[in-house]
N, C-alpha and C. Protein backbone atom coordinates (compact mmCIF):
# COMPACT_ATOMS: atom_id res chain seq x y z
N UNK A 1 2.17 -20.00 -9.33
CA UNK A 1 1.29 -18.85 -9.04
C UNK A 1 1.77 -17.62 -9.80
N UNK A 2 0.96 -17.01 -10.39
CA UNK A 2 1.14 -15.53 -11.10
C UNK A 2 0.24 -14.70 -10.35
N UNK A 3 0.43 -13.64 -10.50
CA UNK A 3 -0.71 -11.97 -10.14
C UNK A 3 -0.72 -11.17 -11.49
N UNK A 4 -2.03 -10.49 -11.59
CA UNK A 4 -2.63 -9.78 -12.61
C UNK A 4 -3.22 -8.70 -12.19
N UNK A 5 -2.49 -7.45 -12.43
CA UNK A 5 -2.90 -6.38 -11.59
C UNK A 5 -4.15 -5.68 -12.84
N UNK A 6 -5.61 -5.75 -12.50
CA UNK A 6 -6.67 -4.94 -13.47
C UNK A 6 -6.65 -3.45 -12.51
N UNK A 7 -6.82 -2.43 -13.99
CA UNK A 7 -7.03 -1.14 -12.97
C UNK A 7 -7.96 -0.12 -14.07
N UNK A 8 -8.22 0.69 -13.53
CA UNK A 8 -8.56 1.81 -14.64
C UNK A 8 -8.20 3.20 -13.99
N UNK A 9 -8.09 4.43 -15.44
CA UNK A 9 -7.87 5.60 -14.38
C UNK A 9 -8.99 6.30 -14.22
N UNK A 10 -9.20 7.10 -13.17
CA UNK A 10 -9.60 7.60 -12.42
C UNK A 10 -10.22 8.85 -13.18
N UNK A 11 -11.46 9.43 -13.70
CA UNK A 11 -11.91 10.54 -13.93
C UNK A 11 -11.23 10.87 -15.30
N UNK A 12 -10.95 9.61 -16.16
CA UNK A 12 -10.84 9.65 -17.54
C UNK A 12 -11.46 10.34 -18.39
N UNK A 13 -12.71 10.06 -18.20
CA UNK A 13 -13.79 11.23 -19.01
C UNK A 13 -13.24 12.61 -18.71
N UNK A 14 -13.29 13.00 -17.69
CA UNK A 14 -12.46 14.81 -17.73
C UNK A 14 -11.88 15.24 -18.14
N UNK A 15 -10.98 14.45 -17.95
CA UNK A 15 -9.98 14.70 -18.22
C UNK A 15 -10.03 15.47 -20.04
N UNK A 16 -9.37 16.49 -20.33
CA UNK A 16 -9.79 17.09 -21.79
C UNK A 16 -8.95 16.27 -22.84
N UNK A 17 -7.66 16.15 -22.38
CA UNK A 17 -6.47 15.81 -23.72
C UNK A 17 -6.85 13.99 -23.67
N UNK A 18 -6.36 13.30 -24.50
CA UNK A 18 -6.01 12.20 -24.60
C UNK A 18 -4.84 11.60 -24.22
N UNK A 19 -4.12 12.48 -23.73
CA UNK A 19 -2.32 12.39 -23.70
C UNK A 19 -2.12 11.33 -22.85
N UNK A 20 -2.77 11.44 -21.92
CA UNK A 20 -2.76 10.66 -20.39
C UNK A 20 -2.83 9.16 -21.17
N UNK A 21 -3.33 8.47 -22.09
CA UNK A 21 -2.96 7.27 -22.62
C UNK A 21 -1.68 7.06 -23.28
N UNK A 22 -1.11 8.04 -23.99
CA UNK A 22 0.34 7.62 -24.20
C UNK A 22 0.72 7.22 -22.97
N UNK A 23 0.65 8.30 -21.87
CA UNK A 23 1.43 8.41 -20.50
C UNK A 23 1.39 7.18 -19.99
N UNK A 24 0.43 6.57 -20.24
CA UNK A 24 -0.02 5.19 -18.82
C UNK A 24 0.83 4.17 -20.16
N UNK A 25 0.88 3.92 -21.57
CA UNK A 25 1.30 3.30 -22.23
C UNK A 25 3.05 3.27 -21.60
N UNK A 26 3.63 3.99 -21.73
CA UNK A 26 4.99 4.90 -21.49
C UNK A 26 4.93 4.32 -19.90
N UNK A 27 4.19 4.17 -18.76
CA UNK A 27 4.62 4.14 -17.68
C UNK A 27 4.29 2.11 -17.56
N UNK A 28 3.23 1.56 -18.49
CA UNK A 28 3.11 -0.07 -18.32
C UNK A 28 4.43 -0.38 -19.53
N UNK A 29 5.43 -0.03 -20.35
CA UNK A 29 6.30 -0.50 -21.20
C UNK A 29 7.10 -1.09 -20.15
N UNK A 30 7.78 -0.83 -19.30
CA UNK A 30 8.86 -1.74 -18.52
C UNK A 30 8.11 -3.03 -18.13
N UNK A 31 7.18 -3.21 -18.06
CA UNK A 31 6.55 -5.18 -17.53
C UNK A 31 6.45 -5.29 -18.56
N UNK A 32 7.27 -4.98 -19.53
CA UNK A 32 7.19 -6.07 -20.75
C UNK A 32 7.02 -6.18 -22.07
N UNK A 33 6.08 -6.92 -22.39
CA UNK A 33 5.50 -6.81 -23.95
C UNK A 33 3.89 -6.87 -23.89
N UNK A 34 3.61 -6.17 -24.97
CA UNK A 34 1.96 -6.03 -25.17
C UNK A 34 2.04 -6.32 -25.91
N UNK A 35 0.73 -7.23 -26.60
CA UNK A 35 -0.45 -7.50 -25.45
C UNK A 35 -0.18 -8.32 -24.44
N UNK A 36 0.96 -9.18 -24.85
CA UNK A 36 0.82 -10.31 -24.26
C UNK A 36 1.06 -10.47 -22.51
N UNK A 37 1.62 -9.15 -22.28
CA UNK A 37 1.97 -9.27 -20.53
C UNK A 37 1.65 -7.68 -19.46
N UNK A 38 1.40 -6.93 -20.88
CA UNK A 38 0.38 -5.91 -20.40
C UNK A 38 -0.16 -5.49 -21.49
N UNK A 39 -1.89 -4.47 -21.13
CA UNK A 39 -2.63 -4.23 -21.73
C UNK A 39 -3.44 -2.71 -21.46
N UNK A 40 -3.39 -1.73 -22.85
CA UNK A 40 -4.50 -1.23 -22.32
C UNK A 40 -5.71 -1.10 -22.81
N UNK A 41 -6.97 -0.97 -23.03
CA UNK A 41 -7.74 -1.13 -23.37
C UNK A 41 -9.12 -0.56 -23.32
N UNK A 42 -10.26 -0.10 -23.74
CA UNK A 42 -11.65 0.10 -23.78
C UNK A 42 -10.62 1.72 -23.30
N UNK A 43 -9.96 2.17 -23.56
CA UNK A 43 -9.60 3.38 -23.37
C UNK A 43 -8.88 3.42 -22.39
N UNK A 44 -9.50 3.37 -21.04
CA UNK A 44 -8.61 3.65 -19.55
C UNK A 44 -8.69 2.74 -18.10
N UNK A 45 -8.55 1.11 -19.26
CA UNK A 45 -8.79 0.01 -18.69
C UNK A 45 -7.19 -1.00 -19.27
N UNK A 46 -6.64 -0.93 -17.77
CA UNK A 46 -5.50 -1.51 -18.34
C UNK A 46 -5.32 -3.37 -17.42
N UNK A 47 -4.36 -3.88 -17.69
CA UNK A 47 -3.96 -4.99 -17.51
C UNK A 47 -2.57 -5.40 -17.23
N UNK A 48 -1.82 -5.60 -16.28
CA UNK A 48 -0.86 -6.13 -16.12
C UNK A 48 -0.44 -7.80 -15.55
N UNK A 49 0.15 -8.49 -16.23
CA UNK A 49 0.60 -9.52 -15.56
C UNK A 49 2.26 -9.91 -14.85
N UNK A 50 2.41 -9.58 -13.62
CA UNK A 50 3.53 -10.14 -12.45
C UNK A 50 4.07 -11.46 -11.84
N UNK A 51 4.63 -11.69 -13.19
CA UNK A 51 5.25 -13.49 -13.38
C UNK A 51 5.53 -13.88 -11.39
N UNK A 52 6.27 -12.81 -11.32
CA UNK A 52 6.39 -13.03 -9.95
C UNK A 52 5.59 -11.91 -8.84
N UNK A 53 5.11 -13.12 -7.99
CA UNK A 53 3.61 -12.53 -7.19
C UNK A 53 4.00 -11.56 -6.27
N UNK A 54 5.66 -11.98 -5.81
CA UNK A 54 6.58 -10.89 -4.88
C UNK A 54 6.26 -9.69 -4.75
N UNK A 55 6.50 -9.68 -6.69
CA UNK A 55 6.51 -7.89 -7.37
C UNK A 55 5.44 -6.87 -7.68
N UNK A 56 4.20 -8.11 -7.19
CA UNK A 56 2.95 -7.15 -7.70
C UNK A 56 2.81 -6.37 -6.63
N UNK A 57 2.96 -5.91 -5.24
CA UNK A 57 2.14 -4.74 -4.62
C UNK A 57 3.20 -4.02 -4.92
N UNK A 58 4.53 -3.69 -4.97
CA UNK A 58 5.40 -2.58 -5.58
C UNK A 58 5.04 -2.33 -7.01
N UNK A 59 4.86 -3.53 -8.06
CA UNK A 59 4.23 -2.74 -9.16
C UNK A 59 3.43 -2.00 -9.13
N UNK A 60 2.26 -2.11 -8.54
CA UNK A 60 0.82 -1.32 -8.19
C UNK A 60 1.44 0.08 -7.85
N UNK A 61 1.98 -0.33 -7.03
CA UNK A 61 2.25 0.94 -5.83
C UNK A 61 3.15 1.96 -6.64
N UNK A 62 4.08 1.73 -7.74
CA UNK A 62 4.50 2.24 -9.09
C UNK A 62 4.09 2.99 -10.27
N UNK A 63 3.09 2.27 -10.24
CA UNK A 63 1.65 2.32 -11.14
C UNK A 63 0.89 3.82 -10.93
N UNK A 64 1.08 3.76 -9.20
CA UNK A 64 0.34 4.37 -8.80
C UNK A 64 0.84 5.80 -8.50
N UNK A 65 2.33 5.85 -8.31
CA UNK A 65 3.42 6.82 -8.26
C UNK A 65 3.32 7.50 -9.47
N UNK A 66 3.47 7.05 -10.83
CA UNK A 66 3.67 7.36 -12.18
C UNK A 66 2.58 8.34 -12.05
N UNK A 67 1.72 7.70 -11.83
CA UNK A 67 0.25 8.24 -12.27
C UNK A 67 0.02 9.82 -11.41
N UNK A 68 0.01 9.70 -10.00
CA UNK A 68 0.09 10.89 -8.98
C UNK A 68 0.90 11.69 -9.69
N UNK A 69 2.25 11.24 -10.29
CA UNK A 69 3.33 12.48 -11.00
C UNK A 69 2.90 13.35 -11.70
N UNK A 70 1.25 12.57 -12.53
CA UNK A 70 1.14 13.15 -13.53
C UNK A 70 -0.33 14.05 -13.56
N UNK A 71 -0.43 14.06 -12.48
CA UNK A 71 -1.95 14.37 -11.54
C UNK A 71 -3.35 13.65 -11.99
N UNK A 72 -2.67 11.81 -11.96
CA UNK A 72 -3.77 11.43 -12.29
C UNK A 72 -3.88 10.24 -11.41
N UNK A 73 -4.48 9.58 -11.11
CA UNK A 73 -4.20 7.90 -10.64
C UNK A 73 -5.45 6.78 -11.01
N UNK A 74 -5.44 5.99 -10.38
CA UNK A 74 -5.95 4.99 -10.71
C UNK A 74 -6.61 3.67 -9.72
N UNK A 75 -7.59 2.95 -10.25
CA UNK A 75 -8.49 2.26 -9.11
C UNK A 75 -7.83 0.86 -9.81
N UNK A 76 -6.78 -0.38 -8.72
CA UNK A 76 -6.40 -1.69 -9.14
C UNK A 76 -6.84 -2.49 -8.32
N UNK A 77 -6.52 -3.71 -8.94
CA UNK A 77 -7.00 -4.75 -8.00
C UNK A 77 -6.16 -5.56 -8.45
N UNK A 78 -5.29 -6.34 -7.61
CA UNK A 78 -4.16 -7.49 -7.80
C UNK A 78 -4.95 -8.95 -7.58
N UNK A 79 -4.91 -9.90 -8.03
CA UNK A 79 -5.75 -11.14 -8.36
C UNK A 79 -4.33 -12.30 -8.24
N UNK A 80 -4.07 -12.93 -7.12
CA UNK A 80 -2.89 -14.03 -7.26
C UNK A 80 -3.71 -15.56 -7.75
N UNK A 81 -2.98 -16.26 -8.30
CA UNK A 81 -3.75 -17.59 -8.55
C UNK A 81 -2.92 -17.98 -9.40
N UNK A 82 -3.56 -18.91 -10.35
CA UNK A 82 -2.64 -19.62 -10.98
C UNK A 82 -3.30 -19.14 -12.55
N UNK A 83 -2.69 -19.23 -14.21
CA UNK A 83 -2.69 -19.11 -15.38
C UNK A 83 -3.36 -20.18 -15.76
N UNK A 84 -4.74 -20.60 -16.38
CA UNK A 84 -4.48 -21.68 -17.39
C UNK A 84 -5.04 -21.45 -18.15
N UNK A 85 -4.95 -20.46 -19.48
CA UNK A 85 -4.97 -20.26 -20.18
C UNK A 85 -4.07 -19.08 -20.73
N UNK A 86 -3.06 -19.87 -21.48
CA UNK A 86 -2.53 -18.29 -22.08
C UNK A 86 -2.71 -17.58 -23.57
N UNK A 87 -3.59 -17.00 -23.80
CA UNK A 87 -3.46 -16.01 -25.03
C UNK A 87 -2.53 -15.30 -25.31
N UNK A 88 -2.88 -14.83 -26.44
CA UNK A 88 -2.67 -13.50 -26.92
C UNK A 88 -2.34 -12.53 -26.66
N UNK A 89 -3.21 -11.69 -25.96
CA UNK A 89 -3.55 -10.72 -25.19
C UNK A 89 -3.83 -11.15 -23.99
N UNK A 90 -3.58 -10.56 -22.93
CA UNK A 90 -3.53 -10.62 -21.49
C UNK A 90 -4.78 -10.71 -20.79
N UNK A 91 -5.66 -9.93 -21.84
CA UNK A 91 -7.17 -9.67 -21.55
C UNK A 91 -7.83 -10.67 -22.03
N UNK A 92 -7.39 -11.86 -22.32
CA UNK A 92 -8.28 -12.93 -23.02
C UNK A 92 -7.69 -13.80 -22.19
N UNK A 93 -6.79 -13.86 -22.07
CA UNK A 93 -5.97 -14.85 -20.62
C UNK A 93 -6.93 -15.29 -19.48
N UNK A 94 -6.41 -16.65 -19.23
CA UNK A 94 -7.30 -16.84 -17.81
C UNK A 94 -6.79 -17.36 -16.93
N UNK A 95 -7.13 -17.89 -15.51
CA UNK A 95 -6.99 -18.45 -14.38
C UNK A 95 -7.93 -18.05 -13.09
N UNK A 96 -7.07 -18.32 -12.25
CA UNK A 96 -7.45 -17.97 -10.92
C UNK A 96 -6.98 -16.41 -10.83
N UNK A 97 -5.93 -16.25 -11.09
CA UNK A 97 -5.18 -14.86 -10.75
C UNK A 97 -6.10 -14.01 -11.74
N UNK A 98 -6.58 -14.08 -12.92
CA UNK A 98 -7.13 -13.33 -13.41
C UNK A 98 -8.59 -13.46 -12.73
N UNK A 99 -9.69 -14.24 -12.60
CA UNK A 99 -10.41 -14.26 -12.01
C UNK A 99 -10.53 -13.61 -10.71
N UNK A 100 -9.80 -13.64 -10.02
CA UNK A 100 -9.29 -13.16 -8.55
C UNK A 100 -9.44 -11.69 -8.77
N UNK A 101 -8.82 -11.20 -9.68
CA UNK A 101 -8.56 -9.46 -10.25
C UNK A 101 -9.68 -9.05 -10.68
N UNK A 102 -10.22 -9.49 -11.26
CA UNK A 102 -11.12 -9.35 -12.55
C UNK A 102 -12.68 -8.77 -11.14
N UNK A 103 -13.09 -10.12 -10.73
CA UNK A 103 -13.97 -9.64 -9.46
C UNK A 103 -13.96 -8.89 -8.49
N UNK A 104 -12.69 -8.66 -8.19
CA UNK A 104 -12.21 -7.68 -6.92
C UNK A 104 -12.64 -6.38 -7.54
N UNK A 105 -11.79 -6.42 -8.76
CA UNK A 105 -11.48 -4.90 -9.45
C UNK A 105 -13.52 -4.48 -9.82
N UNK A 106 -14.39 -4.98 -9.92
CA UNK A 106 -15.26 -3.98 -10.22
C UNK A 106 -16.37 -4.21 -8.56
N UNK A 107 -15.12 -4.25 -7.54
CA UNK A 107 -16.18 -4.36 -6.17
C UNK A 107 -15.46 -2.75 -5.73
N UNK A 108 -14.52 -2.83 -6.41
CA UNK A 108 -13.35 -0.92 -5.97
C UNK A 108 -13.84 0.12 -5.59
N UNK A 109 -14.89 0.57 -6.53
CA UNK A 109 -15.51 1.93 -6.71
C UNK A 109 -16.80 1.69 -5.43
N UNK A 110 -17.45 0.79 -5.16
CA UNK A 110 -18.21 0.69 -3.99
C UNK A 110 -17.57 0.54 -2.78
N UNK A 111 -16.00 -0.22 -2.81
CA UNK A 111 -15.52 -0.53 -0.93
C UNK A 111 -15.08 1.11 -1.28
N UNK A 112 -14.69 2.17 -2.38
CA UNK A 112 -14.33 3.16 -2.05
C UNK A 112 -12.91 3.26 -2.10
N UNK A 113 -11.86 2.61 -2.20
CA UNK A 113 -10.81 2.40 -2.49
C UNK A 113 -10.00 1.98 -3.79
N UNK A 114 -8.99 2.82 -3.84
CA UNK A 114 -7.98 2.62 -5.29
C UNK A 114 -7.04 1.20 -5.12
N UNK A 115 -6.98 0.66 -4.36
CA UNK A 115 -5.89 -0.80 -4.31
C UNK A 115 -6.39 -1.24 -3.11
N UNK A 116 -6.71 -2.43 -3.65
CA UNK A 116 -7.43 -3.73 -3.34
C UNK A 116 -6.33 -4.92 -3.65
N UNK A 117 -6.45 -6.20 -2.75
CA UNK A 117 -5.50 -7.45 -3.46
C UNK A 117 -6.51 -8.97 -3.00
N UNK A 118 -6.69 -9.95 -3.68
CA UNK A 118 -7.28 -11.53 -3.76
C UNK A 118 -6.41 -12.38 -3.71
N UNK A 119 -6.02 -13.21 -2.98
CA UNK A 119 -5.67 -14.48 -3.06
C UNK A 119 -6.38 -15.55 -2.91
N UNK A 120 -7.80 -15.06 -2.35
CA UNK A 120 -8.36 -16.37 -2.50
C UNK A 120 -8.23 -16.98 -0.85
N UNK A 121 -7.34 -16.38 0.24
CA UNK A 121 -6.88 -16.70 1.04
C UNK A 121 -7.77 -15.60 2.26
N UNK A 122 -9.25 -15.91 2.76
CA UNK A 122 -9.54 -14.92 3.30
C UNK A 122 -8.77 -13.77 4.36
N UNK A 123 -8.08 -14.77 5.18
CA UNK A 123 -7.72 -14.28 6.48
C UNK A 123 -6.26 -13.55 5.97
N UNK A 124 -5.44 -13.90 5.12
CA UNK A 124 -4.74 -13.12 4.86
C UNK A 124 -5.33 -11.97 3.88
N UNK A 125 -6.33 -12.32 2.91
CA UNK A 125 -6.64 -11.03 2.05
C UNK A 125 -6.91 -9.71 3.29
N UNK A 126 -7.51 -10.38 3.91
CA UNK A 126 -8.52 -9.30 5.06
C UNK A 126 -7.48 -8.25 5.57
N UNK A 127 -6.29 -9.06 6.24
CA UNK A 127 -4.92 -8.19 6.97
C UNK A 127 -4.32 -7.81 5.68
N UNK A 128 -4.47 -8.12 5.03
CA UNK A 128 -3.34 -7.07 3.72
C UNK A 128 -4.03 -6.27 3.36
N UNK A 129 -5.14 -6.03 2.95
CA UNK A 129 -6.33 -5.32 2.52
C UNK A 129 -6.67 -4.21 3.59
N UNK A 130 -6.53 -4.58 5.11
CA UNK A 130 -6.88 -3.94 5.67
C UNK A 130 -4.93 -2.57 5.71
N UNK A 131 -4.33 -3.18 6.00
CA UNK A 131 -2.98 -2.65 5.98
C UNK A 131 -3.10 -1.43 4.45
N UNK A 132 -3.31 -1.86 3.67
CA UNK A 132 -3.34 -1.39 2.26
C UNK A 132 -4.09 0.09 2.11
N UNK A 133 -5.35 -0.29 2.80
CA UNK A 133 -6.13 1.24 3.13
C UNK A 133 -5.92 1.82 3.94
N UNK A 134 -5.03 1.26 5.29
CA UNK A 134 -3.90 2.58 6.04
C UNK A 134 -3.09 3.45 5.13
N UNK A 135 -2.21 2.69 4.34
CA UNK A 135 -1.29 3.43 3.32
C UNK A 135 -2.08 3.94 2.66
N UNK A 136 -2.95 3.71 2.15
CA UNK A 136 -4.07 4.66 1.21
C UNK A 136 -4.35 5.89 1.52
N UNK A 137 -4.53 6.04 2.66
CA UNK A 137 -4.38 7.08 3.67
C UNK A 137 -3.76 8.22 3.21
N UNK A 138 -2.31 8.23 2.45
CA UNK A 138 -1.63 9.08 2.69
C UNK A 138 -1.11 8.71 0.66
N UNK A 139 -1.21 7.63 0.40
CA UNK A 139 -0.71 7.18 -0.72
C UNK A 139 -1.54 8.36 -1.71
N UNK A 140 -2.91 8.14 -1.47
CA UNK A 140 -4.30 8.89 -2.39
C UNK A 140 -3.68 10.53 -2.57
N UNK A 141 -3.22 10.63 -0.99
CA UNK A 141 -3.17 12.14 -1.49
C UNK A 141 -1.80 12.53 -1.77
N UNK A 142 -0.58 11.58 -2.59
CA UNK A 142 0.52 12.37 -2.59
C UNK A 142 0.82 13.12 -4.06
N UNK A 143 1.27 14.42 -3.51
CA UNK A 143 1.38 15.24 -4.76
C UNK A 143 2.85 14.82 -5.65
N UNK A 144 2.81 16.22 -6.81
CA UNK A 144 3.35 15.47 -7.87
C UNK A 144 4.98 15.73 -7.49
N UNK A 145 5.42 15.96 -6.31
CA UNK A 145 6.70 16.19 -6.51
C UNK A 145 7.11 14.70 -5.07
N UNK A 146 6.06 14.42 -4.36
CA UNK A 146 6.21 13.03 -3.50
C UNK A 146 6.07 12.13 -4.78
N UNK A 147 5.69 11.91 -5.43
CA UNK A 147 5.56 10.86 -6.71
C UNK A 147 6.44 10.77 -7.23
N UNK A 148 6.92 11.76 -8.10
CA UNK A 148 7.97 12.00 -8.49
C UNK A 148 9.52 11.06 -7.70
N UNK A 149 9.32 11.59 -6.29
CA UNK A 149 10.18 10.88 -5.55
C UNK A 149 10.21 9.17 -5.62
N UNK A 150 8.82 9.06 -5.07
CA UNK A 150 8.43 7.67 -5.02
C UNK A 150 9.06 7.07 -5.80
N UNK A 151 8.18 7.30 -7.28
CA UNK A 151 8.83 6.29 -8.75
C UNK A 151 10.14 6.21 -8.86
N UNK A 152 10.93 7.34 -8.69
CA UNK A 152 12.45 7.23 -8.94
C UNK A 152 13.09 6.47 -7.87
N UNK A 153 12.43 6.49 -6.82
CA UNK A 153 13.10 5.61 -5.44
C UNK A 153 12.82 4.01 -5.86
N UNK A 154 11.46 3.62 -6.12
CA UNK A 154 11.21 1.99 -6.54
C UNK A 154 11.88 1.76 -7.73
N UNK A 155 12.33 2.76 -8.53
CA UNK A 155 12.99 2.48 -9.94
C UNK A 155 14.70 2.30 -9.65
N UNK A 156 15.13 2.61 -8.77
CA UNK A 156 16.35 2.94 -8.80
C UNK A 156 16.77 2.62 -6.99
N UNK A 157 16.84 1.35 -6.69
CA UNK A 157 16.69 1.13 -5.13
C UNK A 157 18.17 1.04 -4.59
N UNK A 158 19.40 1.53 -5.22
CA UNK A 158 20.37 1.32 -4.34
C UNK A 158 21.08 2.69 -4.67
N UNK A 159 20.45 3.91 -4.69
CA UNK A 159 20.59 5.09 -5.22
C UNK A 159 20.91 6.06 -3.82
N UNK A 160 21.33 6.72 -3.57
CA UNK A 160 21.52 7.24 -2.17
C UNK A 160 20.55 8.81 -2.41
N UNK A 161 20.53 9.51 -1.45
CA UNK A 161 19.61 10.23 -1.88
C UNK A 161 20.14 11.50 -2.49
N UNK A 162 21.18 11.64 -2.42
CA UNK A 162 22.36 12.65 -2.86
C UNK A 162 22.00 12.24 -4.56
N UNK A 163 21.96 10.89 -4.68
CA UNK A 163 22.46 10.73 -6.18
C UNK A 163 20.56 10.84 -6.50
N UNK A 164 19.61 10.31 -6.13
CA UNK A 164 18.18 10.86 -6.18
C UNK A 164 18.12 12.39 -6.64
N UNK A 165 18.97 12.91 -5.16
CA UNK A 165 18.37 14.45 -5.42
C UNK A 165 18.99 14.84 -6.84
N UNK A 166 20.42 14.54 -7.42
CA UNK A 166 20.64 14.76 -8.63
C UNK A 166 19.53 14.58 -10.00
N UNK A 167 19.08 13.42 -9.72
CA UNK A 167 18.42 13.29 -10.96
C UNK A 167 16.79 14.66 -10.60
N UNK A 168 16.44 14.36 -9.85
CA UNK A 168 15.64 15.59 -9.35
C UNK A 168 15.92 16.73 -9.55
N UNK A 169 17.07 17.17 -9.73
CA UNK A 169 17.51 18.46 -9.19
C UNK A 169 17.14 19.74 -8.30
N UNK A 170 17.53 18.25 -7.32
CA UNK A 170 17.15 18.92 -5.79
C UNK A 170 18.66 19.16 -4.55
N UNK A 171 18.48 19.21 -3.46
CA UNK A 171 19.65 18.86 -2.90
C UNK A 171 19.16 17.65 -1.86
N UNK A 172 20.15 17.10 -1.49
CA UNK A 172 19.85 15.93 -0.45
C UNK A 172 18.77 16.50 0.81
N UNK A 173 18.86 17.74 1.02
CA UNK A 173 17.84 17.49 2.49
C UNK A 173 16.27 17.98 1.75
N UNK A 174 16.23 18.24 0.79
CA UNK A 174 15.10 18.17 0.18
C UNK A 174 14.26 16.49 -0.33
N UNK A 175 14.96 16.10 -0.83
CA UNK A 175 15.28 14.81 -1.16
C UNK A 175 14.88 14.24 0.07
N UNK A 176 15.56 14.37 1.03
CA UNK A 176 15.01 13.84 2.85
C UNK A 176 13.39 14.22 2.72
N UNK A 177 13.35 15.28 2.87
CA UNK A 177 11.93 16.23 2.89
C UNK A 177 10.94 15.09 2.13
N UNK A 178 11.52 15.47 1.02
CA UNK A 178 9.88 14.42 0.04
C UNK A 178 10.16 12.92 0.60
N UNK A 179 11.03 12.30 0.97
CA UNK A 179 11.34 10.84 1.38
C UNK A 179 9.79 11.06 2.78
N UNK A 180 10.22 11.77 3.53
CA UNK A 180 9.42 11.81 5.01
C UNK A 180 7.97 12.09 4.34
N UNK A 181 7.93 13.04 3.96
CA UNK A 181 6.25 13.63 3.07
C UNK A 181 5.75 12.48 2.32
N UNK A 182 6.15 11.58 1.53
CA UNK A 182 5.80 10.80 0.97
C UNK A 182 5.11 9.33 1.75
N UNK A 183 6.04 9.50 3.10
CA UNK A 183 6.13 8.11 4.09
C UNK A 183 6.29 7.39 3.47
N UNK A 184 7.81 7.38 2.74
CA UNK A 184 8.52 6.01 1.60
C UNK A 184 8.86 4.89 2.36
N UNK A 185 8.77 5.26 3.98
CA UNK A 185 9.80 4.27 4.77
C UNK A 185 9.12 3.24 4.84
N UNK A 186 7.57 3.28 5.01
CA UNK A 186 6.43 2.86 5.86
C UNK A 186 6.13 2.12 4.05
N UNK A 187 5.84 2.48 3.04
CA UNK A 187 5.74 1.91 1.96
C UNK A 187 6.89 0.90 1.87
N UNK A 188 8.02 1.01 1.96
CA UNK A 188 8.65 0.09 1.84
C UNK A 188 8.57 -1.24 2.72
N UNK A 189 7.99 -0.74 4.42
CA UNK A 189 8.07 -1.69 4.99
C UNK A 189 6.95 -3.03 4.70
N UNK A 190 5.91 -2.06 4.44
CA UNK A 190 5.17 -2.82 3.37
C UNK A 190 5.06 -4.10 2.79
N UNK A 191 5.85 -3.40 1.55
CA UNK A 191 5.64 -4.27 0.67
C UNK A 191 6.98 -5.44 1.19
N UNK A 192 7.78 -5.00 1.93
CA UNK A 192 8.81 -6.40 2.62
C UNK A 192 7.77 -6.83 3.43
N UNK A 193 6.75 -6.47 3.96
CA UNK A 193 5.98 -7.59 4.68
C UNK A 193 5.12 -8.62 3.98
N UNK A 194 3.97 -7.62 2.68
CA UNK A 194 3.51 -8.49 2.06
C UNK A 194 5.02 -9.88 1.14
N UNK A 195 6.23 -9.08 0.80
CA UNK A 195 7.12 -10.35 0.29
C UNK A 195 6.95 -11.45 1.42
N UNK A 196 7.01 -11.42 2.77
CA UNK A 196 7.44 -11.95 3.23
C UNK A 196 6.14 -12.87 3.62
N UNK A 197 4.82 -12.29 3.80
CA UNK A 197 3.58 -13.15 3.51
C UNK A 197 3.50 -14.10 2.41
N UNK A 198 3.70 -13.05 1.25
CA UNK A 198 2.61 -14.02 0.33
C UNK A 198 4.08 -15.37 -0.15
N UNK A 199 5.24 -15.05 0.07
CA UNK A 199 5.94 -16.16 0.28
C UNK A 199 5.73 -17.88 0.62
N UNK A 200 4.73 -17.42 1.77
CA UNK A 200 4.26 -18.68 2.78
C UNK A 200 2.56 -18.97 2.30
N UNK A 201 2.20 -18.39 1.19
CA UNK A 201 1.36 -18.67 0.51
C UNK A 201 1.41 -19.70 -0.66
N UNK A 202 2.63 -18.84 -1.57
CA UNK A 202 2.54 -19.64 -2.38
C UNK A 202 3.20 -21.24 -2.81
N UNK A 203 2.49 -21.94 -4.00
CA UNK A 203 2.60 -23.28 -3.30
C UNK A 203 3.51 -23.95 -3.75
């Protein structure tokens, strides 16, 4: 089983500069290599593939941090299944997991929501999906200095917050401050629940 996170950003057209595509280029370089394991494309239509299915709602949720930092974000949809076809490019790639993504991701803008996930598995999509737009809740609206936090916290997970607030240059009870404002705790518990689901999923 693989996951393929499809997304696009959000109010691209407005946006005036072009810059915001380096940015999202610069924030998909760590999964890998392009084309072949991420993609961006038709302008502000990107593609990621998550060898391991574990890592895709923290990727997203990364994705989605980067992006808030930069006062922008983005509408995904995670697609689990299986590969059988591998290209080139990621965007010519196929399976279930891409299929899975591919359909979810243009149902987004009508359920009204930025992160969506498919397995194919109703009764679990339904409870993760439904869990997902609680956190949305609070995820949609975090500003650029909770983001900021976020990304450096999923980037750097055995960091104390003393050594956080350094790279910030903040002090630790500030550092506390955006941890609570952000509700990092409740994100984290998260995505250890979906690990611990889609575990007993896959086959």
């Amino acid at each position: 089983m693989t996951s393929v996170i499809t997304g696009d950003i959000i109010g691209s057209r407005k946006q005036k500069s072009n810059h915001w595509v380096e940015d999202l280029k610069k924030i998909l370089s760590p999964f890998g290599k392009t084309p072949s394991e991420w993609e961006v494309y038709r302008g502000d239509e990107f593609q990621i593939e998550i060898k391991n299915p574990e890592d895709a709602l923290l990727a997203a949720i990364l994705v989605k941090a980067h992006l808030r930092a930069i006062k922008s974000d983005a509408r995904m949809s995670i697609g689990f299944g299986d590969k059988t076809h591998h290209a080139e490019k990621i965007s010519e790639s196929n399976g279930a997991a891409f299929i899975n993504s591919g359909e979810l991701f243009e149902t987004l803008k009508k359920q009204k929501v930025t992160l969506a996930l498919r397995t194919g598995d109703s009764s679990f999509d339904e409870k993760m999906n439904l869990m997902l737009q609680l956190a949305l809740t609070f995820m949609d609206s975090w500003l650029v200095q909770s983001a900021e936090f976020v990304a450096l916290a999923i980037e750097n997970p055995k960091l104390s917050q003393e050594e956080i607030g350094q790279k910030l240059g903040i002090n630790q009870a500030a550092v506390s401050r955006r941890q609570k404002r952000a509700q990092f705790d409740l994100v984290m518990n998260l995505d250890r629940y979906f690990r611990t689901q889609i575990k007993q999923l896959a086959p």
